[in-house]
Protein backbone atom coordinates (compact mmCIF):
# COMPACT_ATOMS: atom_id res chain seq x y z
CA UNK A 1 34.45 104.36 0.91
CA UNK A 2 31.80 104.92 3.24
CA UNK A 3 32.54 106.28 6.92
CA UNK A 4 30.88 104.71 9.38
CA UNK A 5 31.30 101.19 8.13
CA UNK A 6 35.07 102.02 7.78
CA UNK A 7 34.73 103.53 11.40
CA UNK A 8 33.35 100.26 12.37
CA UNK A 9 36.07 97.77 11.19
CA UNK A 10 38.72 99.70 13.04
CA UNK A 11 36.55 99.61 15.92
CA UNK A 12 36.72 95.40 15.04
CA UNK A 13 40.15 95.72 14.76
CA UNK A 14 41.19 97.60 18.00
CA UNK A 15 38.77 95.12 20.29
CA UNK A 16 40.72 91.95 18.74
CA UNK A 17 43.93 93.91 19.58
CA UNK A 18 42.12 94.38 23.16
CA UNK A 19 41.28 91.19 23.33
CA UNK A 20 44.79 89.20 22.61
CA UNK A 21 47.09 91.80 24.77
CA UNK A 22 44.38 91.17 27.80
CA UNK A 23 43.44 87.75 27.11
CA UNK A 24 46.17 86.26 26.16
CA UNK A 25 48.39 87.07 28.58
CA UNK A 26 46.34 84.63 30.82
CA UNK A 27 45.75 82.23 28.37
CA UNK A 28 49.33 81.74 28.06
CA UNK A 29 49.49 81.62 31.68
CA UNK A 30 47.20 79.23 31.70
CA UNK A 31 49.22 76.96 29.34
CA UNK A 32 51.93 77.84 31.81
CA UNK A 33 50.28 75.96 34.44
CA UNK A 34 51.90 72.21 33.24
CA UNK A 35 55.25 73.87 31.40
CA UNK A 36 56.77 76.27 33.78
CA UNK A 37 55.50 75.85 37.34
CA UNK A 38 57.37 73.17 39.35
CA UNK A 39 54.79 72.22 42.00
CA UNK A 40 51.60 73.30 43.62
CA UNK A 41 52.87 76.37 45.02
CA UNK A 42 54.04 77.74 41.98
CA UNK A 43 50.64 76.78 40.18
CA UNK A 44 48.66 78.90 42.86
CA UNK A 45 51.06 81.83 42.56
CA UNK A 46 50.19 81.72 38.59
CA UNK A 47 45.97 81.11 39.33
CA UNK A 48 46.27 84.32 41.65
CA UNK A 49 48.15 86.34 38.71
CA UNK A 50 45.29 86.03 37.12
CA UNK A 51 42.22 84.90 39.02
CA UNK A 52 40.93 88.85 39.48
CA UNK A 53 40.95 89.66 35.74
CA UNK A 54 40.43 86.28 33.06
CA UNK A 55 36.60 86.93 33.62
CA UNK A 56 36.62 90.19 32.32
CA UNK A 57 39.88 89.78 30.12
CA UNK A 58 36.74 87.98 28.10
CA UNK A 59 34.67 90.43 27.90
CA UNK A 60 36.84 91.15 25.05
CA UNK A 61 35.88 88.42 22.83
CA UNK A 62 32.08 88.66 23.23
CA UNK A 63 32.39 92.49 22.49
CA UNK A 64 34.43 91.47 19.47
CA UNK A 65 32.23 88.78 18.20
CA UNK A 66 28.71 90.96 19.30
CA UNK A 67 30.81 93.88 17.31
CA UNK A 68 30.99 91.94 14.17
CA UNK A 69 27.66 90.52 14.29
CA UNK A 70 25.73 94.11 14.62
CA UNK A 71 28.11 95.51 12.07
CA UNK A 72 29.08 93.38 9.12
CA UNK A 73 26.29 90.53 9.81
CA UNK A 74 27.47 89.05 6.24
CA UNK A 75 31.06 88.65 7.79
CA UNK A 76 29.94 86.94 10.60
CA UNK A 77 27.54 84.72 9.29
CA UNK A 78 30.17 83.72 6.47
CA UNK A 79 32.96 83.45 9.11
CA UNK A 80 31.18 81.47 11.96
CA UNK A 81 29.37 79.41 9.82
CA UNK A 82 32.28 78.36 7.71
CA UNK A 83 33.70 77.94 11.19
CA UNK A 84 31.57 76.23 13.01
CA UNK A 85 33.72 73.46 14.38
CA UNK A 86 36.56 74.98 15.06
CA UNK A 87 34.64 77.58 16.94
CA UNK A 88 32.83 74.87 18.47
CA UNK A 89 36.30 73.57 20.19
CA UNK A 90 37.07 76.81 21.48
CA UNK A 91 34.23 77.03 23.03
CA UNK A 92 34.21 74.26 24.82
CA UNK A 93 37.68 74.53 25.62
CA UNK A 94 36.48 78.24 27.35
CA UNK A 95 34.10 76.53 29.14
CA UNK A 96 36.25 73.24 30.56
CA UNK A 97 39.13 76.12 31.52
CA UNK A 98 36.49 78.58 33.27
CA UNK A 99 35.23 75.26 35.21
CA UNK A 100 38.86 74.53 36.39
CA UNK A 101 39.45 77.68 37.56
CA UNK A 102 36.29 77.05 40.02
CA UNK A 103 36.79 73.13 40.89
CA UNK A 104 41.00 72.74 40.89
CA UNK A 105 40.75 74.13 45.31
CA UNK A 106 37.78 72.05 46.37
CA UNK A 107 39.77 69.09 46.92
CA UNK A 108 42.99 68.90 48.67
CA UNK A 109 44.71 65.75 46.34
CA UNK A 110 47.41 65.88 44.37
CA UNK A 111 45.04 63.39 41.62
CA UNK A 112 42.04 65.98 41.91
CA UNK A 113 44.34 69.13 40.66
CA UNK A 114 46.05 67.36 38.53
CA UNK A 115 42.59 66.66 36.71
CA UNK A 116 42.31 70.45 36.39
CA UNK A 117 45.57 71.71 36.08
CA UNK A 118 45.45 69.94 32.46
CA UNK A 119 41.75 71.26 31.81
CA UNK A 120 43.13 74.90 32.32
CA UNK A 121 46.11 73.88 30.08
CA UNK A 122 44.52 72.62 27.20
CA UNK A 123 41.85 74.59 27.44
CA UNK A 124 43.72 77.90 27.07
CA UNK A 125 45.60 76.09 24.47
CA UNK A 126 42.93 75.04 22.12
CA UNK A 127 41.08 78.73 22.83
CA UNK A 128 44.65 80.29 22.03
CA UNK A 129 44.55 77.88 18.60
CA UNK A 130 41.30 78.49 17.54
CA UNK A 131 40.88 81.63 17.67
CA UNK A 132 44.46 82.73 15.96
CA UNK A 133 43.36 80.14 13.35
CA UNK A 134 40.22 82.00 12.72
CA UNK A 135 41.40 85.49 12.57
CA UNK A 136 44.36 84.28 10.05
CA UNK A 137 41.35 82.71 8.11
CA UNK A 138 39.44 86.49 8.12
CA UNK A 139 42.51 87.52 6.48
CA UNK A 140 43.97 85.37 4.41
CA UNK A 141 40.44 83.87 2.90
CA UNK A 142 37.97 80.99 3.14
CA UNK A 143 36.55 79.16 0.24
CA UNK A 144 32.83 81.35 0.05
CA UNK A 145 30.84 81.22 -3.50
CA UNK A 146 28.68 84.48 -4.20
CA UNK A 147 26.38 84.11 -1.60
CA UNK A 148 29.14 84.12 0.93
CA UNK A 149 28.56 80.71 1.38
CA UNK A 150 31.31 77.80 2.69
CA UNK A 151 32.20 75.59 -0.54
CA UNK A 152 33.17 72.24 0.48
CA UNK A 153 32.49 70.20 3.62
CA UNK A 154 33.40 70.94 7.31
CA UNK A 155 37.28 70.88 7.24
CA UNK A 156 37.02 73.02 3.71
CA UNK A 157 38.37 75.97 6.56
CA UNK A 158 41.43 73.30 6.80
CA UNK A 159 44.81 75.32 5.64
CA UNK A 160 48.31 76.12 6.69
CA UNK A 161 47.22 79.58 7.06
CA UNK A 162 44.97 78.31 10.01
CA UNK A 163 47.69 76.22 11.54
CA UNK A 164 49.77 79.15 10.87
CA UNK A 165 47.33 81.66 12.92
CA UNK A 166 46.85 79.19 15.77
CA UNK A 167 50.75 78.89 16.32
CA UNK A 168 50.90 82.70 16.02
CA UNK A 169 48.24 83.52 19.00
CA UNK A 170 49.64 80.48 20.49
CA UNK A 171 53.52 81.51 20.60
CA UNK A 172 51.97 85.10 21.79
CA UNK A 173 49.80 83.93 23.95
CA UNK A 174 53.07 82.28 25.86
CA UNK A 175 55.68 84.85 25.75
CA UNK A 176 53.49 87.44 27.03
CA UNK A 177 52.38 85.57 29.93
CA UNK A 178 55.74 85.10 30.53
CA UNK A 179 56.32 89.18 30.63
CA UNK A 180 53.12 89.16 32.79
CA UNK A 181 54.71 87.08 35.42
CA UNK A 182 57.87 89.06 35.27
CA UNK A 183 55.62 92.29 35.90
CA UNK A 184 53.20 90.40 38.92
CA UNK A 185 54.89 87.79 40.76
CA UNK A 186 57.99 87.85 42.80
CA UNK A 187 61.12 85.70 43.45
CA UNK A 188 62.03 82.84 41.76
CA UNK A 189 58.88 81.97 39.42
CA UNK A 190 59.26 85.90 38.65
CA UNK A 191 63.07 85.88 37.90
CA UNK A 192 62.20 82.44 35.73
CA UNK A 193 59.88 83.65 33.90
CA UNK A 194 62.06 86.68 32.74
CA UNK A 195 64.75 84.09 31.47
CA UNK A 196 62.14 82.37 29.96
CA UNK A 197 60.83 85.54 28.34
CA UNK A 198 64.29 86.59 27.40
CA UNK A 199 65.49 83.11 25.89
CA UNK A 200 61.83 82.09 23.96
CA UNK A 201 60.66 85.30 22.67
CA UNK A 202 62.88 84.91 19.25
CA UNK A 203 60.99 81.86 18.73
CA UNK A 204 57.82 82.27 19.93
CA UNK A 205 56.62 85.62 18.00
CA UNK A 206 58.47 83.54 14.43
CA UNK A 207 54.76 82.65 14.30
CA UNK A 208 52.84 85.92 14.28
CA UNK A 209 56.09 87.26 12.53
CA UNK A 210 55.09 85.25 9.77
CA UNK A 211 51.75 85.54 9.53
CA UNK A 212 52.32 89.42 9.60
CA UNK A 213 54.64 89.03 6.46
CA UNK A 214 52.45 86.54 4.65
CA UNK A 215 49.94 89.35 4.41
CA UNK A 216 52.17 92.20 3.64
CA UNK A 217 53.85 90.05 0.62
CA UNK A 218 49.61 89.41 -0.89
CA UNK A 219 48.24 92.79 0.16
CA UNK A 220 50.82 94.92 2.00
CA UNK A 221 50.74 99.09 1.78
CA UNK A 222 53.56 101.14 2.60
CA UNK A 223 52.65 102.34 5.60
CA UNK A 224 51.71 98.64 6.79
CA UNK A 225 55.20 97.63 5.76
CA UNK A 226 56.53 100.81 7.85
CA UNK A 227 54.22 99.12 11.12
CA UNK A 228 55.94 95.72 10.25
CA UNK A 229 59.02 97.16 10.69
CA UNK A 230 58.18 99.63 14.04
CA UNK A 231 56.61 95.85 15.48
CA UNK A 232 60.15 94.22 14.95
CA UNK A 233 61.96 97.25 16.60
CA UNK A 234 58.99 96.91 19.37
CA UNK A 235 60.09 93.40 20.01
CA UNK A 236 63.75 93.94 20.02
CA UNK A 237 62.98 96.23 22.62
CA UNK A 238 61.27 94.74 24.94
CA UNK A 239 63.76 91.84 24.58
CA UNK A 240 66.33 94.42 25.68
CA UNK A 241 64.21 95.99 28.42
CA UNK A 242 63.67 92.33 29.96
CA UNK A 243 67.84 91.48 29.80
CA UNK A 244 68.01 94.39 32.26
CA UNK A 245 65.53 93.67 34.70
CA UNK A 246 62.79 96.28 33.52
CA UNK A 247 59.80 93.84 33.36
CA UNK A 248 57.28 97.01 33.05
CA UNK A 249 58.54 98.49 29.69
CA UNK A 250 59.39 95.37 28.69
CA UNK A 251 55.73 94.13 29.09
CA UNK A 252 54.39 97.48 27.18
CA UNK A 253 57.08 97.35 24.25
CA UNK A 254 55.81 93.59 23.80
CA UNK A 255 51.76 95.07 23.83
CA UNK A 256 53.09 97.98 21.37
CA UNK A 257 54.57 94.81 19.18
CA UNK A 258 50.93 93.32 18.87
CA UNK A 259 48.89 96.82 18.19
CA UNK A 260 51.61 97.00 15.51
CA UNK A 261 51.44 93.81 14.28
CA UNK A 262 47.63 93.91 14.83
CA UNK A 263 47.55 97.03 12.92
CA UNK A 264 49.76 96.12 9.91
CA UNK A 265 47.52 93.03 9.28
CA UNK A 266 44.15 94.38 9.12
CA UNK A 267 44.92 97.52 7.40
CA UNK A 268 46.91 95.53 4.57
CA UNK A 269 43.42 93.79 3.95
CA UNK A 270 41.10 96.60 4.33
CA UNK A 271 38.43 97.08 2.95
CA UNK A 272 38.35 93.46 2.40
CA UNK A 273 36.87 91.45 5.56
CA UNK A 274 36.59 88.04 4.55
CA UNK A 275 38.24 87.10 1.09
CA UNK A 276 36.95 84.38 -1.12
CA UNK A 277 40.13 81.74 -2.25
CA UNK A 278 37.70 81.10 -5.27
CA UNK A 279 37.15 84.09 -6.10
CA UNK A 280 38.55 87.57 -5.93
CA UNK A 281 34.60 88.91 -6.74
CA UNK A 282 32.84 86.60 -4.13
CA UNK A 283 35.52 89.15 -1.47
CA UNK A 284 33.19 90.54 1.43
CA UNK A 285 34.40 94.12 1.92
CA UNK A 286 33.04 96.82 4.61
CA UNK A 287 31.07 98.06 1.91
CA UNK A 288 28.87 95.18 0.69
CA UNK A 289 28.94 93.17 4.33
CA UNK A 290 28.04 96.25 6.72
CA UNK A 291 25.12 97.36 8.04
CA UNK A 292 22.34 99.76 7.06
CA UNK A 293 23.92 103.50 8.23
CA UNK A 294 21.09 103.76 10.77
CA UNK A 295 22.18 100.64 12.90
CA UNK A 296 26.07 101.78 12.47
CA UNK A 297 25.09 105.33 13.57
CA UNK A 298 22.93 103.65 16.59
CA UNK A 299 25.84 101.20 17.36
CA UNK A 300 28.66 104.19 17.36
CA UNK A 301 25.99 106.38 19.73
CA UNK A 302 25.90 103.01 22.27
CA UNK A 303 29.41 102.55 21.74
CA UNK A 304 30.44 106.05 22.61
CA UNK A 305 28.94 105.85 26.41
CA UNK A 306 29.30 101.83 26.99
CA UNK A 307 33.08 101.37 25.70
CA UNK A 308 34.50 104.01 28.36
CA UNK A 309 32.40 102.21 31.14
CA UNK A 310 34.18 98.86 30.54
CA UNK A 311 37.80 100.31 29.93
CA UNK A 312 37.04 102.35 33.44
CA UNK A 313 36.00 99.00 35.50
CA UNK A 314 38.85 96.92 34.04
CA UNK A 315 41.55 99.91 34.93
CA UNK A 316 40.07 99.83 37.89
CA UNK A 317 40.09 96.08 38.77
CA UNK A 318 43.91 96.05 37.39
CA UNK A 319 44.74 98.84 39.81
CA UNK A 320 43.08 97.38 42.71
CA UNK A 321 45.20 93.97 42.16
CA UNK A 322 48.29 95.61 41.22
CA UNK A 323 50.75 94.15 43.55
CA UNK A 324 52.86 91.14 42.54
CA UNK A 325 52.30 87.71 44.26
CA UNK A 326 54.76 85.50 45.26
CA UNK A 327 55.00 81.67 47.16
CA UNK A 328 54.86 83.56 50.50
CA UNK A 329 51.62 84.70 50.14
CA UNK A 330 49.59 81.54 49.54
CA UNK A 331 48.29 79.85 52.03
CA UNK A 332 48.54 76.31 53.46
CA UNK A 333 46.06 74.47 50.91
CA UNK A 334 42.58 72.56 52.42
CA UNK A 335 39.53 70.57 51.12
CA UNK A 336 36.80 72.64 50.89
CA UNK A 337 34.30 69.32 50.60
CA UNK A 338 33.08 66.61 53.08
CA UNK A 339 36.32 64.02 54.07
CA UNK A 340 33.25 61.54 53.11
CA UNK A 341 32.62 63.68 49.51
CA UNK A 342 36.28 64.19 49.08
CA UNK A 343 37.44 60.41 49.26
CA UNK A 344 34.81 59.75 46.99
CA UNK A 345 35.29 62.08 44.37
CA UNK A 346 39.32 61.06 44.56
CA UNK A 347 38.54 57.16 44.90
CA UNK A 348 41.17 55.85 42.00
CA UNK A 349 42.84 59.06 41.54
């Protein structure tokens, strides 16, 4: 097995794991928006949790998708073109929730942030989908003929695995927000959301639980079987933790639960990337998908100086807006348009 594209797929690997414990804690509290806050208030207390980071919390996505693109161009061309509507929906859905975030305060009406409130809901929800269905897909298989091409038309990508994956990131996505807001808001939304996060977590990480298994039972090793079984004791944990009030450990036990889980699932597949469901020989591996050692050598060179840089800034921001929020500190809420733009954008509403 050759280094440097092995060196490359955990790389992969780690900034998916990066990307779902920093994004989606705030895509689940972005879900959160129209199932656990109770009125406006609340909702702003949740936006400010948040509002600081979900920009860069991104970051993680493009530097996944960039990563896979510049390493294994055969597993991304296979994967997002097989893809292409599903990945079409989640982008849209980024785009509609990143608008919302901007739009929901310029109008003081209950109509006009109601508009928006669902836009960051659904949004985060149909990101959250998507992209657990995808990564489920990279590991459980898409139907690709020798060329690494999609057999079929465009809902051949269509499976239970995918609805399996989107419920996964989905069910994640939620609980963890709800350990976020434990961790960074105070009084009652915090105190709610840690009987939320004690009574839902059983059922919410069933899901990913699954998922994790599914793979272990078609390609599991022992030592991915051993991670398995360290990721249940990690959620049992933090499910203890949270009963006793310690919303800190409790939120790293649950992020030590999805670099387990994270961990067990790739590794069982490695060195596969992408399997083929017709096939077992049409399989993209690191080996036959990666790129020449020159641009892997070049990548892990940028990589070295550029990955540091971001992990510094995003510490940083995190550190800066480390102090919880709470109903107290939000302000009195105001139009920030015309009375005479204002009326007319809420005419009906």
């Amino acid at each position: 097995m050759e280094l440097l594209p092995t060196i490359w797929f955990i790389a992969i690997a780690v900034l998916w794991t990066g990307y779902l414990f920093l994004e989606g804690f705030d895509l689940g509290v972005g879900m959160l928006m129209k199932l656990f806050a109770r009125n406006n208030t609340e909702r702003r207390v949740l936006l400010n949790t948040i509002g600081p980071v979900w920009d860069g919390n991104e970051v993680w996505l493009l530097t996944a998708g960039g990563a896979t693109f510049a390493a294994f161009p055969l597993w991304y061309a296979s994967l997002f073109s097989a893809l292409y509507l599903p990945l079409l929906v989640v982008l849209l859905a980024l785009i509609f929730r990143a608008v919302a975030f901007e739009y929901r305060g310029k109008v003081d009406t209950d109509s006009w942030r109601n508009r928006w409130d669902w836009a960051i809901a659904l949004g985060s929800f149909f990101a959250a989908f998507g992209v657990g269905a995808a990564l489920a897909l990279t590991t459980t298989g898409l139907p690709l003929n020798a060329n690494g091409d999609r057999e079929g038309g465009p809902m051949a990508w269509f499976s239970g695995y995918a609805l399996l994956g989107g419920a996964a990131v989905v069910g994640f996505s939620l609980v963890h927000a709800l350990a976020f807001l434990a961790l960074k808001t105070d009084g009652d939304v915090r105190h709610r959301a840690r009987q939320w996060f004690v009574r839902l977590l059983p059922v919410l990480l069933l899901p990913i639980a699954a998922w994790a298994l599914a793979i272990q039972f078609m390609d599991g090793k022992p030592w991915t079987w051993a991670a398995v079984v360290l990721a249940v004791a990690a959620a049992i944990t933090a499910w203890l933790l949270a009963r006793k009030g310690a919303e800190g450990r409790a939120f790293l036990a649950l992020g030590g639960f999805l670099v387990l889980g994270t961990a067990s699932i790739f590794g069982a597949v490695f060195p596969v990337v992408l399997p083929s469901t017709l096939d077992s020989a049409f399989d993209l591996t690191v080996s036959n998908a990666s790129s020449s050692d020159y641009t892997l050598g070049l990548m892990s060179i940028v990589a070295a100086f550029g990955l540091p840089l971001v992990i510094a800034y995003q510490a940083w921001t995190y550190w800066v807006f480390r102090r919880r929020v709470s109903t107290a500190h939000i302000p009195e809420a105001h139009s920030f348009l015309p009375a005479v733009a204002a009326r007319a954008f809420t005419t009906k509403g």
